[in-house]
PDB file of N, CA and C in Angstrom:
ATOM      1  N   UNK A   1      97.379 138.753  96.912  1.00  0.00           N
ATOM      2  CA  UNK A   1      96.897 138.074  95.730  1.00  0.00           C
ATOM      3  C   UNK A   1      96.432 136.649  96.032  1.00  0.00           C
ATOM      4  N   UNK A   2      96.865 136.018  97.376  1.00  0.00           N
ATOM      5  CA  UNK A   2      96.231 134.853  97.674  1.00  0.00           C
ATOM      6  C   UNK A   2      94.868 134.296  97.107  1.00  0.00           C
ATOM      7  N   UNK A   3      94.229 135.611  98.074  1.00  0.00           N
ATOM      8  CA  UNK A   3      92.599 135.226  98.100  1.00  0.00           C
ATOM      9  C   UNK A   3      92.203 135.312  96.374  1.00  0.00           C
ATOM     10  N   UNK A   4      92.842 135.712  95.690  1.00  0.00           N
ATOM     11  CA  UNK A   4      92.448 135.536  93.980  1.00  0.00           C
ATOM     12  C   UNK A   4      92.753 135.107  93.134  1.00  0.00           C
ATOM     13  N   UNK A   5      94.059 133.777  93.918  1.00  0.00           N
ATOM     14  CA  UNK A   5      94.902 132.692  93.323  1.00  0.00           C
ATOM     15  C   UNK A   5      93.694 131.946  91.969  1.00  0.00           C
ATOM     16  N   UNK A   6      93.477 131.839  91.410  1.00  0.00           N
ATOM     17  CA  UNK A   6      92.694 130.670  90.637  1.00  0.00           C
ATOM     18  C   UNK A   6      93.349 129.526  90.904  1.00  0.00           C
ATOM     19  N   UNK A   7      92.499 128.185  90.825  1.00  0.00           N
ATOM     20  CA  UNK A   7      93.100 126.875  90.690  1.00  0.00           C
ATOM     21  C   UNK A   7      91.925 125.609  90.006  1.00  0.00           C
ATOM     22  N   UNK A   8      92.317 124.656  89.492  1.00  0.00           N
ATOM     23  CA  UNK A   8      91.860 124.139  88.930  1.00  0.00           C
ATOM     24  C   UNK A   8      91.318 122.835  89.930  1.00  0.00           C
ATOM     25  N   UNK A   9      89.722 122.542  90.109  1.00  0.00           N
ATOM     26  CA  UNK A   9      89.525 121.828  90.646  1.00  0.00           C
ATOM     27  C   UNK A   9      88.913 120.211  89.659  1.00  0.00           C
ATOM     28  N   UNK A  10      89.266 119.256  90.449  1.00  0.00           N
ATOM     29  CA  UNK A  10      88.989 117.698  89.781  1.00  0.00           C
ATOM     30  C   UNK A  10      88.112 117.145  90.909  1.00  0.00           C
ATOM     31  N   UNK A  11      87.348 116.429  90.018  1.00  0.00           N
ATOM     32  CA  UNK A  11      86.144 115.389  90.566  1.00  0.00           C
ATOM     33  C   UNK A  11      86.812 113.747  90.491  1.00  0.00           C
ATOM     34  N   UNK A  12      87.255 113.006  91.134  1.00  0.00           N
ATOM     35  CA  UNK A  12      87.591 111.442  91.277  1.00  0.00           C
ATOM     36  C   UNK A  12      85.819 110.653  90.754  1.00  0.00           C
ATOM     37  N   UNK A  13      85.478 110.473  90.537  1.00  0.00           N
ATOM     38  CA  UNK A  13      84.370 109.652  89.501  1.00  0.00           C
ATOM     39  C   UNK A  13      84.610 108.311  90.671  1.00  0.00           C
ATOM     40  N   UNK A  14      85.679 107.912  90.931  1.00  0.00           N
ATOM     41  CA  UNK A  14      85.587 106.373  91.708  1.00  0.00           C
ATOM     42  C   UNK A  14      85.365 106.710  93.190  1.00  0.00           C
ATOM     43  N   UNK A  15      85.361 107.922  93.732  1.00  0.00           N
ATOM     44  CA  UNK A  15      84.799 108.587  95.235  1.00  0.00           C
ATOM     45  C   UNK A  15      83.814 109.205  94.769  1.00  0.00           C
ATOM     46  N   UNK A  16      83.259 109.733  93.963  1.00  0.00           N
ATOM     47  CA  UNK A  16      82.029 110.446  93.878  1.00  0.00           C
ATOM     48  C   UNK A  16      80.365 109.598  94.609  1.00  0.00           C
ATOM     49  N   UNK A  17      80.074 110.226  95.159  1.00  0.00           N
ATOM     50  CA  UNK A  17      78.587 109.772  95.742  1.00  0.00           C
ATOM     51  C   UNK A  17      77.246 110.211  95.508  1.00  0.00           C
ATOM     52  N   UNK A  18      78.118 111.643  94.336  1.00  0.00           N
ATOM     53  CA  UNK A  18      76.209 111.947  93.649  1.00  0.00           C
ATOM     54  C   UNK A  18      75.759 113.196  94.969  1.00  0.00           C
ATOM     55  N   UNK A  19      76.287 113.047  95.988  1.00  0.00           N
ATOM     56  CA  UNK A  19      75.526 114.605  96.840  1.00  0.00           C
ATOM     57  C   UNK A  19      75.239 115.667  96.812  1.00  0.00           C
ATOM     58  N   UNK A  20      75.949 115.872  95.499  1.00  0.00           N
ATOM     59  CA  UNK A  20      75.348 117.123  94.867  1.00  0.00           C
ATOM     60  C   UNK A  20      75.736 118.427  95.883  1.00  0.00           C
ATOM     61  N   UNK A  21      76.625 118.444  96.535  1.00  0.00           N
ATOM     62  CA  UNK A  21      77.001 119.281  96.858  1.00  0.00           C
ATOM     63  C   UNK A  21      78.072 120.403  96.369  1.00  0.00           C
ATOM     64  N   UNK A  22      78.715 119.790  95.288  1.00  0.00           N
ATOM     65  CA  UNK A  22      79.581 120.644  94.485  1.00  0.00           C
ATOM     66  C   UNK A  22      78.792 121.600  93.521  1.00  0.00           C
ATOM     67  N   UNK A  23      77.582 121.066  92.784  1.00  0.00           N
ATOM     68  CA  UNK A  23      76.847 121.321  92.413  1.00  0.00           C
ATOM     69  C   UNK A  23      76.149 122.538  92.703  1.00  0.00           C
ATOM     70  N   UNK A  24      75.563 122.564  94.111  1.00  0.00           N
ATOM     71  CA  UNK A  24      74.809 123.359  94.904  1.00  0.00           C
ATOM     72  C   UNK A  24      75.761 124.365  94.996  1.00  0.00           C
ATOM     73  N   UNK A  25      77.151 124.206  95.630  1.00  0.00           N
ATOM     74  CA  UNK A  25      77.979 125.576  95.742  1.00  0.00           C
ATOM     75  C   UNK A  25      78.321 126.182  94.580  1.00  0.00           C
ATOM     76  N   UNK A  26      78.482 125.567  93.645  1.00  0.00           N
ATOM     77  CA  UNK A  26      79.347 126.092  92.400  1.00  0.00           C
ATOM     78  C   UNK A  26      78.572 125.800  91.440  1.00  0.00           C
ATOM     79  N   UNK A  27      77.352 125.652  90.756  1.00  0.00           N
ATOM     80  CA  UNK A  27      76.959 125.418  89.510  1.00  0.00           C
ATOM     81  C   UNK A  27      77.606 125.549  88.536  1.00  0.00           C
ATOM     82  N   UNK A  28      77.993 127.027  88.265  1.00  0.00           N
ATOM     83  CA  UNK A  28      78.786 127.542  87.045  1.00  0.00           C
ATOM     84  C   UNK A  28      80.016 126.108  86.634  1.00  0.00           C
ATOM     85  N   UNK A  29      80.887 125.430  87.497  1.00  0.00           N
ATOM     86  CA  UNK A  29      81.643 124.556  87.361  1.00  0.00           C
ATOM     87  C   UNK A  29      81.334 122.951  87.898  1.00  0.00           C
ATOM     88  N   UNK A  30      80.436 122.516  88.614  1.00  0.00           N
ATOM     89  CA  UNK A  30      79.972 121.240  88.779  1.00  0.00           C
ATOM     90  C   UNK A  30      78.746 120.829  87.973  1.00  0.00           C
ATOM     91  N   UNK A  31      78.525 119.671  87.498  1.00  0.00           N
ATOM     92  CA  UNK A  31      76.779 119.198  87.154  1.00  0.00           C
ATOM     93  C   UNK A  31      77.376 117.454  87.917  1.00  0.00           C
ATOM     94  N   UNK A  32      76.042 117.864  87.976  1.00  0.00           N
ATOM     95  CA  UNK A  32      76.003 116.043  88.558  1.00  0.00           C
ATOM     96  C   UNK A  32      74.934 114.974  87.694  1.00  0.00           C
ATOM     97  N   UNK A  33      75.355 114.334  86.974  1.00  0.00           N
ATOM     98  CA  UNK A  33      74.573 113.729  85.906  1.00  0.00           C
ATOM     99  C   UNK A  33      73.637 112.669  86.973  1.00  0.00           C
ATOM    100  N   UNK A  34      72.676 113.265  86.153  1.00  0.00           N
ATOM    101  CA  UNK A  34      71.093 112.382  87.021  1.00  0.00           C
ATOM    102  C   UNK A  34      71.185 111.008  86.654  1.00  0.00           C
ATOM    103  N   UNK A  35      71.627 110.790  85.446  1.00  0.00           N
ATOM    104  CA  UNK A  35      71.349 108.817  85.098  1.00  0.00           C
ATOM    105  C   UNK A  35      72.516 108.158  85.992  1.00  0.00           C
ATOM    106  N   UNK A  36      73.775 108.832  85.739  1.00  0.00           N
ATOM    107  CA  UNK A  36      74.971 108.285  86.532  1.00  0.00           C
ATOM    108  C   UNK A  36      74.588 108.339  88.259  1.00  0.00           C
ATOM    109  N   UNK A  37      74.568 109.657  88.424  1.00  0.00           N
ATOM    110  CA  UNK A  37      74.551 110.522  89.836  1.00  0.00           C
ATOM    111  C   UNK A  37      76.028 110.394  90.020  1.00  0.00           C
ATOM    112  N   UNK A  38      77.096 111.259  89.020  1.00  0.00           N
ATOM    113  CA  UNK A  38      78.048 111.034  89.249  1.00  0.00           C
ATOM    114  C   UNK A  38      78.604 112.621  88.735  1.00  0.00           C
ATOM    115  N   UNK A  39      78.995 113.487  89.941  1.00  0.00           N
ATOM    116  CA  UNK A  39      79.062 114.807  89.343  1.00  0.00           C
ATOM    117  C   UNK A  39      80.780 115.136  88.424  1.00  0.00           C
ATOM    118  N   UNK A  40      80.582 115.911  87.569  1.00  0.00           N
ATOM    119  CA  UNK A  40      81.977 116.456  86.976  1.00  0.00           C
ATOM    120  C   UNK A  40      82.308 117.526  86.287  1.00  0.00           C
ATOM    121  N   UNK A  41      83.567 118.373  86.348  1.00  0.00           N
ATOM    122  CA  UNK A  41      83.809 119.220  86.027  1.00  0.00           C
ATOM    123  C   UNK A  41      83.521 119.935  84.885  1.00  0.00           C
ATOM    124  N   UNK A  42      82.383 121.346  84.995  1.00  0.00           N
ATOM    125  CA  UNK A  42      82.496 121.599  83.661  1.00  0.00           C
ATOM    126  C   UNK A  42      83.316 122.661  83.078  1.00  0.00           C
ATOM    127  N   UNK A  43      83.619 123.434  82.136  1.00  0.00           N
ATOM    128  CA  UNK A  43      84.118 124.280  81.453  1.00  0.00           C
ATOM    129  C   UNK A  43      85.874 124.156  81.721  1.00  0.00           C
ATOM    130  N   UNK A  44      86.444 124.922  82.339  1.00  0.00           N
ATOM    131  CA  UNK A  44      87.810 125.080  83.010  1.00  0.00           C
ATOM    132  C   UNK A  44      88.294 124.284  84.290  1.00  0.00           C
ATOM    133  N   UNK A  45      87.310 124.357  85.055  1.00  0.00           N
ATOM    134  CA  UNK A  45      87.077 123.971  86.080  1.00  0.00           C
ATOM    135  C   UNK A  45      88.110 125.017  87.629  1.00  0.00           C
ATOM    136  N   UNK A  46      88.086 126.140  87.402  1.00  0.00           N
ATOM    137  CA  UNK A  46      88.897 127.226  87.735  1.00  0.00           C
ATOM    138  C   UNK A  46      88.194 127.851  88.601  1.00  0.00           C
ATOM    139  N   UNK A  47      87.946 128.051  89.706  1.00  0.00           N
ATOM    140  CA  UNK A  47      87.477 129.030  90.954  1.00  0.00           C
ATOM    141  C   UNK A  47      88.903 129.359  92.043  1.00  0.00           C
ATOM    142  N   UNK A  48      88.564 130.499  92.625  1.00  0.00           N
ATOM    143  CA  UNK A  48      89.606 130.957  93.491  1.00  0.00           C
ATOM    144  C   UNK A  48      89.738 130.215  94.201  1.00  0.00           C
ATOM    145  N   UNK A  49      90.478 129.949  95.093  1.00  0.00           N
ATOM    146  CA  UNK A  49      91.141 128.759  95.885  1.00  0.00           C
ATOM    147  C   UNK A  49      90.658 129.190  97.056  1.00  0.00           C
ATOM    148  N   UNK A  50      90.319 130.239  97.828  1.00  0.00           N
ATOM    149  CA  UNK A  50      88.979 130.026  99.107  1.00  0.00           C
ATOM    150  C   UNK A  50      87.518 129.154  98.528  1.00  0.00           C
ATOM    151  N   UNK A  51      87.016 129.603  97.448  1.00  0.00           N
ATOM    152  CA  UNK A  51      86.145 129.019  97.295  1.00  0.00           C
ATOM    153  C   UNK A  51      86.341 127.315  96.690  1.00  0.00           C
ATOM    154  N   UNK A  52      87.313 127.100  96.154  1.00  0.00           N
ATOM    155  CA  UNK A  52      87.781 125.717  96.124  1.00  0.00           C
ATOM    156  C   UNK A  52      88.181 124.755  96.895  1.00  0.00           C
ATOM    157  N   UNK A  53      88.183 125.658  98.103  1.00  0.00           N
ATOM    158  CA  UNK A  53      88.577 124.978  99.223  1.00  0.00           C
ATOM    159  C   UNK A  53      87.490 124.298 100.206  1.00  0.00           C
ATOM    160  N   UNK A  54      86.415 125.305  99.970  1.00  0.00           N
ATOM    161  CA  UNK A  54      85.050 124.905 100.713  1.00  0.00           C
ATOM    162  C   UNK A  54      84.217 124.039 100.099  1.00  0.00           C
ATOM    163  N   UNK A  55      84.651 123.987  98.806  1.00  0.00           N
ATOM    164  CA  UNK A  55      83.911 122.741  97.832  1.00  0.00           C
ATOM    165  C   UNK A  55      84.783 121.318  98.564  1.00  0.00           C
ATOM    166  N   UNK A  56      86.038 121.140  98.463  1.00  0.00           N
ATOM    167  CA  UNK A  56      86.535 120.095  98.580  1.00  0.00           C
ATOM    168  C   UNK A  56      86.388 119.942  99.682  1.00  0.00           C
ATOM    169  N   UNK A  57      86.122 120.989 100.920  1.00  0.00           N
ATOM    170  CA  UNK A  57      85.643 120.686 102.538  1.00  0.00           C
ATOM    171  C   UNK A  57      84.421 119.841 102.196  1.00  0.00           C
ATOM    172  N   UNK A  58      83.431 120.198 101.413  1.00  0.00           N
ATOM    173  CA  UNK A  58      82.062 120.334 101.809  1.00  0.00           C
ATOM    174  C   UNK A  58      81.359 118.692 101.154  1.00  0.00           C
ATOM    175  N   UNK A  59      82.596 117.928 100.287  1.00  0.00           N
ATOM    176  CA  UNK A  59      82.306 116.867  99.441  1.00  0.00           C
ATOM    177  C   UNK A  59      82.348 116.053 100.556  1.00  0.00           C
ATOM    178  N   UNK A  60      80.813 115.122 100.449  1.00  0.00           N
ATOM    179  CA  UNK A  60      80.796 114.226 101.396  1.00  0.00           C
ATOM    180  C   UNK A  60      81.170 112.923 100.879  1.00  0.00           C
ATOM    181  N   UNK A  61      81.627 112.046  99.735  1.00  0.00           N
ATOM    182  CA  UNK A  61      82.491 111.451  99.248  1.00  0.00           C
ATOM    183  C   UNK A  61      84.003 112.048  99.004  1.00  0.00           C
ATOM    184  N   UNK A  62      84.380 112.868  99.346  1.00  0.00           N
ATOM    185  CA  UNK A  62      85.885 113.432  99.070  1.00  0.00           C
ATOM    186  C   UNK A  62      86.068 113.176  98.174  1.00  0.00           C
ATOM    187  N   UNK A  63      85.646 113.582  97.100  1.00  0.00           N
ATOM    188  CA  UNK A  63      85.767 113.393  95.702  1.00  0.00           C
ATOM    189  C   UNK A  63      86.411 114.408  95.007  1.00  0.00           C
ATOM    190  N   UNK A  64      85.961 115.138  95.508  1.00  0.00           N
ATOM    191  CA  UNK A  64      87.141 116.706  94.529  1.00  0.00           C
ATOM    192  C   UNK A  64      88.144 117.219  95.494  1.00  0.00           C
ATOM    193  N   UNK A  65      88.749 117.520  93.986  1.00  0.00           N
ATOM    194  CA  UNK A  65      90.160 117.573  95.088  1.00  0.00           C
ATOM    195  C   UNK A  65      90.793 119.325  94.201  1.00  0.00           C
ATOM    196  N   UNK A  66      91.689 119.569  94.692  1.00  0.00           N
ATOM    197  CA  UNK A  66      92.476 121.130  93.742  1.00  0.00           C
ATOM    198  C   UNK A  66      93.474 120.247  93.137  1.00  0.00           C
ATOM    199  N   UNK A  67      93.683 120.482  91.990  1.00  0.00           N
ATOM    200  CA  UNK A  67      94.913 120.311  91.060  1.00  0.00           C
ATOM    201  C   UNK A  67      95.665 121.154  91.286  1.00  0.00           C
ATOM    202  N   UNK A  68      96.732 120.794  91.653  1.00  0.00           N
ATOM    203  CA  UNK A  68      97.722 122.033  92.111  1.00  0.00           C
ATOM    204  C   UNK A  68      99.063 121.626  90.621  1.00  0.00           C
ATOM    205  N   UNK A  69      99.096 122.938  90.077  1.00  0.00           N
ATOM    206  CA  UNK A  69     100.305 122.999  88.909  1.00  0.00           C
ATOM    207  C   UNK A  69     101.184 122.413  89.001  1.00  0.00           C
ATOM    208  N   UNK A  70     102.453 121.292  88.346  1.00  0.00           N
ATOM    209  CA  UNK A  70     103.648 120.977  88.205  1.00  0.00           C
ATOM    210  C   UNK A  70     104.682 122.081  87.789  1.00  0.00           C
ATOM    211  N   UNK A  71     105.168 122.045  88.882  1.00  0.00           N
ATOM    212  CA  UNK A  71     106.426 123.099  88.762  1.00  0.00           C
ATOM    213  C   UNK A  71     107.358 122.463  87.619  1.00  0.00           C
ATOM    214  N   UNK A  72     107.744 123.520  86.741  1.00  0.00           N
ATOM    215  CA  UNK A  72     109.237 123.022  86.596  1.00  0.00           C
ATOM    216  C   UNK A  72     110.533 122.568  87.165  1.00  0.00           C
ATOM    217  N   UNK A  73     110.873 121.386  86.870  1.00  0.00           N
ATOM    218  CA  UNK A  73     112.080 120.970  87.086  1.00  0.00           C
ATOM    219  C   UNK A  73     113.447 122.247  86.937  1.00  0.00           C
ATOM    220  N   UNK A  74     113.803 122.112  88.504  1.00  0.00           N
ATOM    221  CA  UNK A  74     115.088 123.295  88.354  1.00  0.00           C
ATOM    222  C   UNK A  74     116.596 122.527  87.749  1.00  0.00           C
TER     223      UNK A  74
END
């Protein structure tokens, strides 16, 4: 079930550089606003975690990152 984990990915706005590379891989969940050039998450922001992983490889500002869930306190 790994490879079909969902996870929620975030864009940092203060590392973002506009490369439009989140964009290019993932449309369905990145836009990169043309007046800003500052891309961000749209809808859920939810892709499987191989492919979330190659987005946050592929950001040449390291700007997105995976939100990984808060466990409950045991």
């Amino acid at each position: 079930m790994s490879g079909t984990e969902l996870v929620r990915v975030a864009v940092d706005a203060e590392r973002c550089i506009g490369g439009g590379q989140c964009e290019m891989l993932e449309p369905e969940v990145f836009l990169v606003d043309d007046d800003e050039a500052i891309s961000s998450v749209v809808g859920s922001g939810a892709l499987p975690r191989p492919r979330a992983d190659v987005v946050v490889h592929r950001c040449p500002g390291a700007a997105v990152s995976i939100v990984e869930p808060q466990r409950p306190s045991e």
